[in-house]
Protein backbone atom coordinates (compact mmCIF):
# COMPACT_ATOMS: atom_id res chain seq x y z
CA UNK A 1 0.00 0.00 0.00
CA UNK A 2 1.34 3.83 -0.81
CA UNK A 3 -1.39 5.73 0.29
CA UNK A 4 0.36 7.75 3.34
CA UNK A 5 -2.27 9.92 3.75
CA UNK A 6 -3.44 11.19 7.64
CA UNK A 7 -7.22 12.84 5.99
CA UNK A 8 -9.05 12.93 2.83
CA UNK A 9 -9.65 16.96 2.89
CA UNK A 10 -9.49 17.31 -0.90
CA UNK A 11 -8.58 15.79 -4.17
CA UNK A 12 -6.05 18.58 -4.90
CA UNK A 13 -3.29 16.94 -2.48
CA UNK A 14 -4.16 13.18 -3.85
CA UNK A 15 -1.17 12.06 -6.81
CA UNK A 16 -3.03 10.41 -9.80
CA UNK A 17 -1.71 7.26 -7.75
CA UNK A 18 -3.56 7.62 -4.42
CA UNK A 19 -6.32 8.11 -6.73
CA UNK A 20 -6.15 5.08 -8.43
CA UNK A 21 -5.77 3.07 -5.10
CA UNK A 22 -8.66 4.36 -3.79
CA UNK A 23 -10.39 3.35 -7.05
CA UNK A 24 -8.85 0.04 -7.01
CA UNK A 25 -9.93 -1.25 -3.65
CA UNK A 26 -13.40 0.73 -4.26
CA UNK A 27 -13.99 -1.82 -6.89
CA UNK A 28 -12.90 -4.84 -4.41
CA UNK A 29 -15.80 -3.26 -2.19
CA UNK A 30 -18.11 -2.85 -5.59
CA UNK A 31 -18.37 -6.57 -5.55
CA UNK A 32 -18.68 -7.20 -1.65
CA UNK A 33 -21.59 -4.89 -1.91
CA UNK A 34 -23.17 -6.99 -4.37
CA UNK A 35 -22.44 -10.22 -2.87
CA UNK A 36 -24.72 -11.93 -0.08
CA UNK A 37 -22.72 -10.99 3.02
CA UNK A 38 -21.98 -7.20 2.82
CA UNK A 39 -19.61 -7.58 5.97
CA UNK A 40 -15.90 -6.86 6.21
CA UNK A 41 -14.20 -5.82 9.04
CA UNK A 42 -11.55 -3.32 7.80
CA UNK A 43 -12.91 -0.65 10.86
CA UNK A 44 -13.87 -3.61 13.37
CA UNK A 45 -13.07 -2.01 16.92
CA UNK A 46 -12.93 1.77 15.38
CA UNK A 47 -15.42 4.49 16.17
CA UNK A 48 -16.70 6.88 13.56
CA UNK A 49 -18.30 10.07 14.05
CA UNK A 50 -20.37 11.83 11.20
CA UNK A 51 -21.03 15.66 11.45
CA UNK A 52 -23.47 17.21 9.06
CA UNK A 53 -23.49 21.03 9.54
CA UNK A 54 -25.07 21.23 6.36
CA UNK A 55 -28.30 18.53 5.62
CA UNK A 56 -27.59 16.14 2.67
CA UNK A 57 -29.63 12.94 3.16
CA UNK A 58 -27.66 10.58 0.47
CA UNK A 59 -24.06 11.50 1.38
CA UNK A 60 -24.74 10.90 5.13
CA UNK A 61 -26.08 7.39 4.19
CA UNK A 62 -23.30 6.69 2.08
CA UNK A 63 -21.07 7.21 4.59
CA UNK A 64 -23.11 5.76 7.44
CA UNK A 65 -24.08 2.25 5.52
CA UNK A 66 -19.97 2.25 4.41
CA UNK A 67 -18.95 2.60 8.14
CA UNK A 68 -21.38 -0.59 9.43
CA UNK A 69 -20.20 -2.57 6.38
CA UNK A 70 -16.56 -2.09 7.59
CA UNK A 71 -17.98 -2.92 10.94
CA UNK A 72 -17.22 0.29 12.84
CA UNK A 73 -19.56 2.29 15.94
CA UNK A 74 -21.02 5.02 13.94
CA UNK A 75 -22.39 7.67 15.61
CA UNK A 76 -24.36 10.40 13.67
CA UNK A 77 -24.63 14.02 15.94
CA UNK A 78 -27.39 16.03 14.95
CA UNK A 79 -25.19 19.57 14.39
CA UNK A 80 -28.47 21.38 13.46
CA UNK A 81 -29.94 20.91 17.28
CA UNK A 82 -26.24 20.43 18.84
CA UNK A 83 -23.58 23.13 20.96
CA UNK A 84 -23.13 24.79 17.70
CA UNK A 85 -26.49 26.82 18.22
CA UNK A 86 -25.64 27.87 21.93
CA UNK A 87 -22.19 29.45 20.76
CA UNK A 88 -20.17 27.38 20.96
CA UNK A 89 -17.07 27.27 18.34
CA UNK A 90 -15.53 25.10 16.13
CA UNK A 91 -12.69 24.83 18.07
CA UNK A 92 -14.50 23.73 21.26
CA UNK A 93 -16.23 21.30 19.40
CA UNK A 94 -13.16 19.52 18.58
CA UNK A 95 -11.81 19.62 21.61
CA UNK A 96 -15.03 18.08 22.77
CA UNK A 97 -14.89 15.29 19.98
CA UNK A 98 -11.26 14.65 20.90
CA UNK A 99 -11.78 13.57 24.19
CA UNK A 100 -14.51 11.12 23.10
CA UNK A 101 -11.01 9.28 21.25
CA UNK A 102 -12.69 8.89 17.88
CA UNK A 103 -10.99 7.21 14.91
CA UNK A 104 -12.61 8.46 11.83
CA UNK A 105 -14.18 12.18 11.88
CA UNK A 106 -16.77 12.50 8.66
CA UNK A 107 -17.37 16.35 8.25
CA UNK A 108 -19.71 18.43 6.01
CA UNK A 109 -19.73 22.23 6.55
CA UNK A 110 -20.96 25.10 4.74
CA UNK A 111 -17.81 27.33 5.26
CA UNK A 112 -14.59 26.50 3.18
CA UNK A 113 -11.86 25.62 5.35
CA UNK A 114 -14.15 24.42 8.28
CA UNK A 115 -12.70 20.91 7.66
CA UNK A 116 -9.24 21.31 7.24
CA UNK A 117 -9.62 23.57 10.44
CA UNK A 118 -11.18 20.65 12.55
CA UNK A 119 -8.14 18.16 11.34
CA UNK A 120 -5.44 20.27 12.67
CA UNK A 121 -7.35 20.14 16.06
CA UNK A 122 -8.02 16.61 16.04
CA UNK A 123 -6.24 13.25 16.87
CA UNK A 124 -8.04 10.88 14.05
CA UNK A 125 -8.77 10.83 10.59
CA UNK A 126 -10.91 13.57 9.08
CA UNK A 127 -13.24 12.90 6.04
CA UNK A 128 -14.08 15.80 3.73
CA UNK A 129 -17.85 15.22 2.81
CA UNK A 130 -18.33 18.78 1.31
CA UNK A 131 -17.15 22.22 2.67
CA UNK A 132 -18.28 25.33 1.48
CA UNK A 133 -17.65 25.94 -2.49
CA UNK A 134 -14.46 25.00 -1.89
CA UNK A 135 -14.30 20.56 -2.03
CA UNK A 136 -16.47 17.44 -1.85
CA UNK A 137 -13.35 14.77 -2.82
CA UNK A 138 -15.47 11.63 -2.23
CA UNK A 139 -17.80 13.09 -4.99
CA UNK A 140 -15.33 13.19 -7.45
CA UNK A 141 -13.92 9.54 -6.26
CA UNK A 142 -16.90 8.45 -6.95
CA UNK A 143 -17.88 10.04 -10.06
CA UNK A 144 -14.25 8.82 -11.21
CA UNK A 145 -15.30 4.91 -10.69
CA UNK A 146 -18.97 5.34 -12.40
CA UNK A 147 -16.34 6.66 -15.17
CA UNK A 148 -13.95 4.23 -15.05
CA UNK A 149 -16.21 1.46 -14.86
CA UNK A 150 -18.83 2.48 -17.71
CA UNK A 151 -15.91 3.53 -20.24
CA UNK A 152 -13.05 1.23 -19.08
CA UNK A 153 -10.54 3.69 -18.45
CA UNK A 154 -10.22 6.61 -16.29
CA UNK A 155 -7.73 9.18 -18.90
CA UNK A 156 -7.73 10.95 -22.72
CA UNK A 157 -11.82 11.20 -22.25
CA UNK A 158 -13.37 14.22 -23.04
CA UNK A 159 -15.45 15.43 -20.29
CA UNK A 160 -18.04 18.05 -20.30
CA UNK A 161 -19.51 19.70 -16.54
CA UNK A 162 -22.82 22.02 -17.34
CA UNK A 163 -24.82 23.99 -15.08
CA UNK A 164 -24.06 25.97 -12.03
CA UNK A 165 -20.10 25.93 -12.15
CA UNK A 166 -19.54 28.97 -9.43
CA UNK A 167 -21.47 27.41 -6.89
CA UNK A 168 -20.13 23.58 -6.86
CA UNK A 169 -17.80 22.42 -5.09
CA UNK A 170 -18.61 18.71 -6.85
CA UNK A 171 -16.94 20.89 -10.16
CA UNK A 172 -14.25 21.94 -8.61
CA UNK A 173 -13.39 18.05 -6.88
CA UNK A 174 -14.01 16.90 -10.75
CA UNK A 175 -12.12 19.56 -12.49
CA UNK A 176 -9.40 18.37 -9.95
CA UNK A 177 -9.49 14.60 -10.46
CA UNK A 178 -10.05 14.83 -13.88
CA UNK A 179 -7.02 16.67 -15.00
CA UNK A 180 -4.80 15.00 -12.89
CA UNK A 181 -6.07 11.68 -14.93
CA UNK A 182 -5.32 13.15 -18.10
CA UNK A 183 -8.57 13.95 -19.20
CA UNK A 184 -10.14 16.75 -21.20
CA UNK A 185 -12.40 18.70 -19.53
CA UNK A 186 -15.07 21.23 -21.01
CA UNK A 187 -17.11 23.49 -18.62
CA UNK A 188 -20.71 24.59 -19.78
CA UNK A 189 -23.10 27.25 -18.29
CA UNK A 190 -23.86 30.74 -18.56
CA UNK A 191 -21.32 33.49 -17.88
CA UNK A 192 -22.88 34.43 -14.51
CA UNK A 193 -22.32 30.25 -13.09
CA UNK A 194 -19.14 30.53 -13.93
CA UNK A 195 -16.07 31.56 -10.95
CA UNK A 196 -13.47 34.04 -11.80
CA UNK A 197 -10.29 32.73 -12.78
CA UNK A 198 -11.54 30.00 -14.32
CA UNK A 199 -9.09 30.29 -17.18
CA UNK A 200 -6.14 29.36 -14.88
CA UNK A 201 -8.31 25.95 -14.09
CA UNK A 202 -6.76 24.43 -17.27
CA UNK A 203 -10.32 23.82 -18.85
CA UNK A 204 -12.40 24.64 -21.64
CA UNK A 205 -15.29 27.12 -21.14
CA UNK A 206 -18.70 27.05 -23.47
CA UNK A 207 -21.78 29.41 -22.51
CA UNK A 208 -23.55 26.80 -25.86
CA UNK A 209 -24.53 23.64 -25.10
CA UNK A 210 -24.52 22.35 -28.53
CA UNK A 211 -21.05 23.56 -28.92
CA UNK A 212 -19.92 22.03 -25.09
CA UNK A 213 -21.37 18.62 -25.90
CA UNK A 214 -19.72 18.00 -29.26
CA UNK A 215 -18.19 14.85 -29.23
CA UNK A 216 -17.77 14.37 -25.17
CA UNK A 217 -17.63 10.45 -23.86
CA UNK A 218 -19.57 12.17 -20.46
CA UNK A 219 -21.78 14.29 -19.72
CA UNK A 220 -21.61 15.51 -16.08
CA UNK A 221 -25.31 18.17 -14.93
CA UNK A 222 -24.79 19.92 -12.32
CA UNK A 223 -27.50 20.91 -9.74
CA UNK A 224 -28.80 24.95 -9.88
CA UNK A 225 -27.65 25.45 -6.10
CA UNK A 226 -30.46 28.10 -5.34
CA UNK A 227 -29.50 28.08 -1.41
CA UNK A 228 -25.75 29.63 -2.20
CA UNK A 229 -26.99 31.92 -4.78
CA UNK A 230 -27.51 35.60 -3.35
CA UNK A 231 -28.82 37.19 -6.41
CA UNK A 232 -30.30 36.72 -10.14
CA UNK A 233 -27.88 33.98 -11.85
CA UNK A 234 -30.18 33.00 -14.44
CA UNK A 235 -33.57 34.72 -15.56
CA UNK A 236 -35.89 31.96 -14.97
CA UNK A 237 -35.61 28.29 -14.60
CA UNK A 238 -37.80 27.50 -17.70
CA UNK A 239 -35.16 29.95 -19.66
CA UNK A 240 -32.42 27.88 -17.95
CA UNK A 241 -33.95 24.62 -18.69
CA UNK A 242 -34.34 25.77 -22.67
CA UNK A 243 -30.59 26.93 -22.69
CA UNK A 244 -29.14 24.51 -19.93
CA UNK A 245 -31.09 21.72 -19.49
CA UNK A 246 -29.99 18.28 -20.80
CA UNK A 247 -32.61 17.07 -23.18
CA UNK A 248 -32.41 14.49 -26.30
CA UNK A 249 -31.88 17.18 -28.54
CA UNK A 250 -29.09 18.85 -26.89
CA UNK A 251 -27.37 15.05 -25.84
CA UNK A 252 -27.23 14.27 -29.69
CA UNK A 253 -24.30 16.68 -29.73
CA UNK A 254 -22.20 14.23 -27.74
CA UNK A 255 -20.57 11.17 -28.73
CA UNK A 256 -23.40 8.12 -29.52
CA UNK A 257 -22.12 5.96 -26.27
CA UNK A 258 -21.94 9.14 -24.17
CA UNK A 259 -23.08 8.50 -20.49
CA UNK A 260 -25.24 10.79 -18.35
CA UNK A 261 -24.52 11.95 -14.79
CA UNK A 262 -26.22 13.89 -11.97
CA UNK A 263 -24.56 14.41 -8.40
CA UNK A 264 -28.45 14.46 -6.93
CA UNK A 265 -30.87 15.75 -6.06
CA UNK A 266 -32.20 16.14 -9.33
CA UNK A 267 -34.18 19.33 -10.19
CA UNK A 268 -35.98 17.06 -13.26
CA UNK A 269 -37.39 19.82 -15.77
CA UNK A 270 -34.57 22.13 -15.07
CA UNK A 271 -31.18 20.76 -15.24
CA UNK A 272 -32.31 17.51 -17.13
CA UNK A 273 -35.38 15.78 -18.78
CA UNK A 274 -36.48 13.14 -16.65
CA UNK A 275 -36.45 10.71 -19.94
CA UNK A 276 -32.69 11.45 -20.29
CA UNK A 277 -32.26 10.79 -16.32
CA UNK A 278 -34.01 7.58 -16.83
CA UNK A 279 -32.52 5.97 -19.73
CA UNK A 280 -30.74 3.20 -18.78
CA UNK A 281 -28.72 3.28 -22.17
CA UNK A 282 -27.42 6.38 -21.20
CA UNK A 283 -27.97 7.63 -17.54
CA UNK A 284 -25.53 5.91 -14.73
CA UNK A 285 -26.91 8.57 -11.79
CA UNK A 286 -27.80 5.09 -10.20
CA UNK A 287 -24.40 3.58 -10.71
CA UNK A 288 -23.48 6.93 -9.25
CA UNK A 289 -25.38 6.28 -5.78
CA UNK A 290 -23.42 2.49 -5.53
CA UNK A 291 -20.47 3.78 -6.33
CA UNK A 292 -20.46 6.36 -3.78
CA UNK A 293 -21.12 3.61 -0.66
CA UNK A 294 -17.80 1.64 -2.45
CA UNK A 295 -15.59 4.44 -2.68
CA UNK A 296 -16.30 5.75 1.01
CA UNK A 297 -15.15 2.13 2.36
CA UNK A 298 -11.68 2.08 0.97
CA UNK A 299 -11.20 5.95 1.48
CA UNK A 300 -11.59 5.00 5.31
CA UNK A 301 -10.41 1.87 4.98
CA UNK A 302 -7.10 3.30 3.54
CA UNK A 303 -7.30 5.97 6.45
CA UNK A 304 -7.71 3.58 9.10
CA UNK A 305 -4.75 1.66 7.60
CA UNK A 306 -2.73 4.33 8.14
CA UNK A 307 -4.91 5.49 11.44
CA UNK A 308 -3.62 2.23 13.22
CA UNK A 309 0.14 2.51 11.78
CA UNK A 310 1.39 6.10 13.69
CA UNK A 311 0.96 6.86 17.10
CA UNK A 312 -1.76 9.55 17.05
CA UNK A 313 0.50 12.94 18.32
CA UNK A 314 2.63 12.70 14.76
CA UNK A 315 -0.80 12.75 12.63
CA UNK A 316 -0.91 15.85 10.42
């Protein structure tokens, strides 16, 4: 095993080969998932703590059903009724966590930097599940698989990422993973989804879907993230849908064995047609969901690895 890795804050820090190892053993889990007994005991005798600051019913699963499989104690703490809302800081919250001697530390927070705040205070592994607009690495991992998996490779595709760019932190994980895999990626939205500096991300950047799609082996929607957006982005969502929204028409554009995929939730009707979300020629947002319960095992199997190898005051 190489991957020397204390947390998984990000994909930015991963080399193409920690990415691949996580992929590997993801697919070792793929099948264990599928078999009969679901069991392993990779975490047997660890405790794992997830901490949602921010709501997200599917990613908490993922990582909650990839925890038992591995048979560790997971314990989910309700941030939205917890310490948080009587004052009390980040800081003091990890101190508080810290004494309860947990092993793996799953965090979602709506402030960039949150995470990689809580794993300098913190003697165990800390799990990135989304932070801010800044990453969501197990995303991408996952996304990577469904890719690797569907088109038998994971490098040289040509990868297209529509919809609400500025706002995603699921983009910016992909944009990431992507290039570091050798892939070509094209970004498509309007002018007002899109972040500064995006030139300097090494991508290609289409406000015309027709244009984008030409030719790509995947097609990646985005969700419209209404709850970060502060003021008018787009001028309607039936506009958005017209201009935006994946239909057959638009998907025609891309290569004939082109696959479909959606992060969820869906908005069907305004990021894609729920035909095109439900084709099972095309659309692998289902393969998506499995994938995701896979890749979370060996990310924190590959933690705990590590977790158990170094006496916990060196961790970094």
């Amino acid at each position: 095993m190489t991957f020397s890795h204390s947390h998984l804050l990000g994909i930015e820090p991963l080399p193409p080969s920690a990415i691949s190892e996580i992929l590997d053993l993801a697919d070792q889990y793929v099948a264990l998932n599928r078999g009969d007994m679901k069991h392993a005991e990779a975490l047997a005798g660890l405790t794992q703590i997830n901490m949602f600051f921010e709501n997200s019913t599917r990613t908490q699963a993922s990582f909650e059903l990839a925890g038992k499989r591995l048979g560790a104690d997971v314990m989910n703490m309700a941030m939205q009724a917890s310490s948080i809302k009587k004052g009390e800081t980040l800081i003091d919250t990890a101190m508080t966590l810290n004494a309860m001697h947990p092993d793996l530390l799953v965090v979602r927070h709506p402030h960039s930097g949150a995470v990689d705040l809580l794993s300098q205070k913190v003697n165990c592994a800390v799990l990135n599940a989304g932070d801010g607009r800044h990453e969501h690495p197990t995303q991408a991992l996952l996304d990577a698989l469904t890719i690797r998996r569907a088109k038998g490779r994971l490098h040289r595709l040509n990868v297209a990422i529509c919809g609400d760019i500025a706002h995603s932190r699921v983009a910016r994980s992909n944009i990431l993973l992507l290039g570091k895999m050798e892939n070509r990626v094209r970004l498509i939205g309007p002018p007002t989804l899109m972040p500064s500096g995006i030139a300097d991300f090494g991508v290609e950047v289409y406000d015309d879907m027709a244009e984008g799609l030409r030719n790509v082996d995947v097609v990646m929607m985005l969700r419209l993230q209404r709850e970060r957006m502060d003021g008018g982005f787009i001028p309607s969502e039936r506009e958005y849908y017209f201009r935006y929204g994946l239909d057959a028409e638009k998907l025609a554009h891309a290569k004939d064995d082109a696959i479909v995929m959606h992060p969820g939730p869906m908005n069907r009707g305004v990021e894609i047609d729920g035909e095109i979300a439900d084709d099972i020629n095309r659309s692998v947002i289902q393969e998506q969901v499995e994938m995701g319960v896979a890749v979370r095992m060996a990310a924190m199997d590959l933690l705990a690895r590590n977790l158990r190898a170094r006496p916990r005051e060196v961790m970094a």
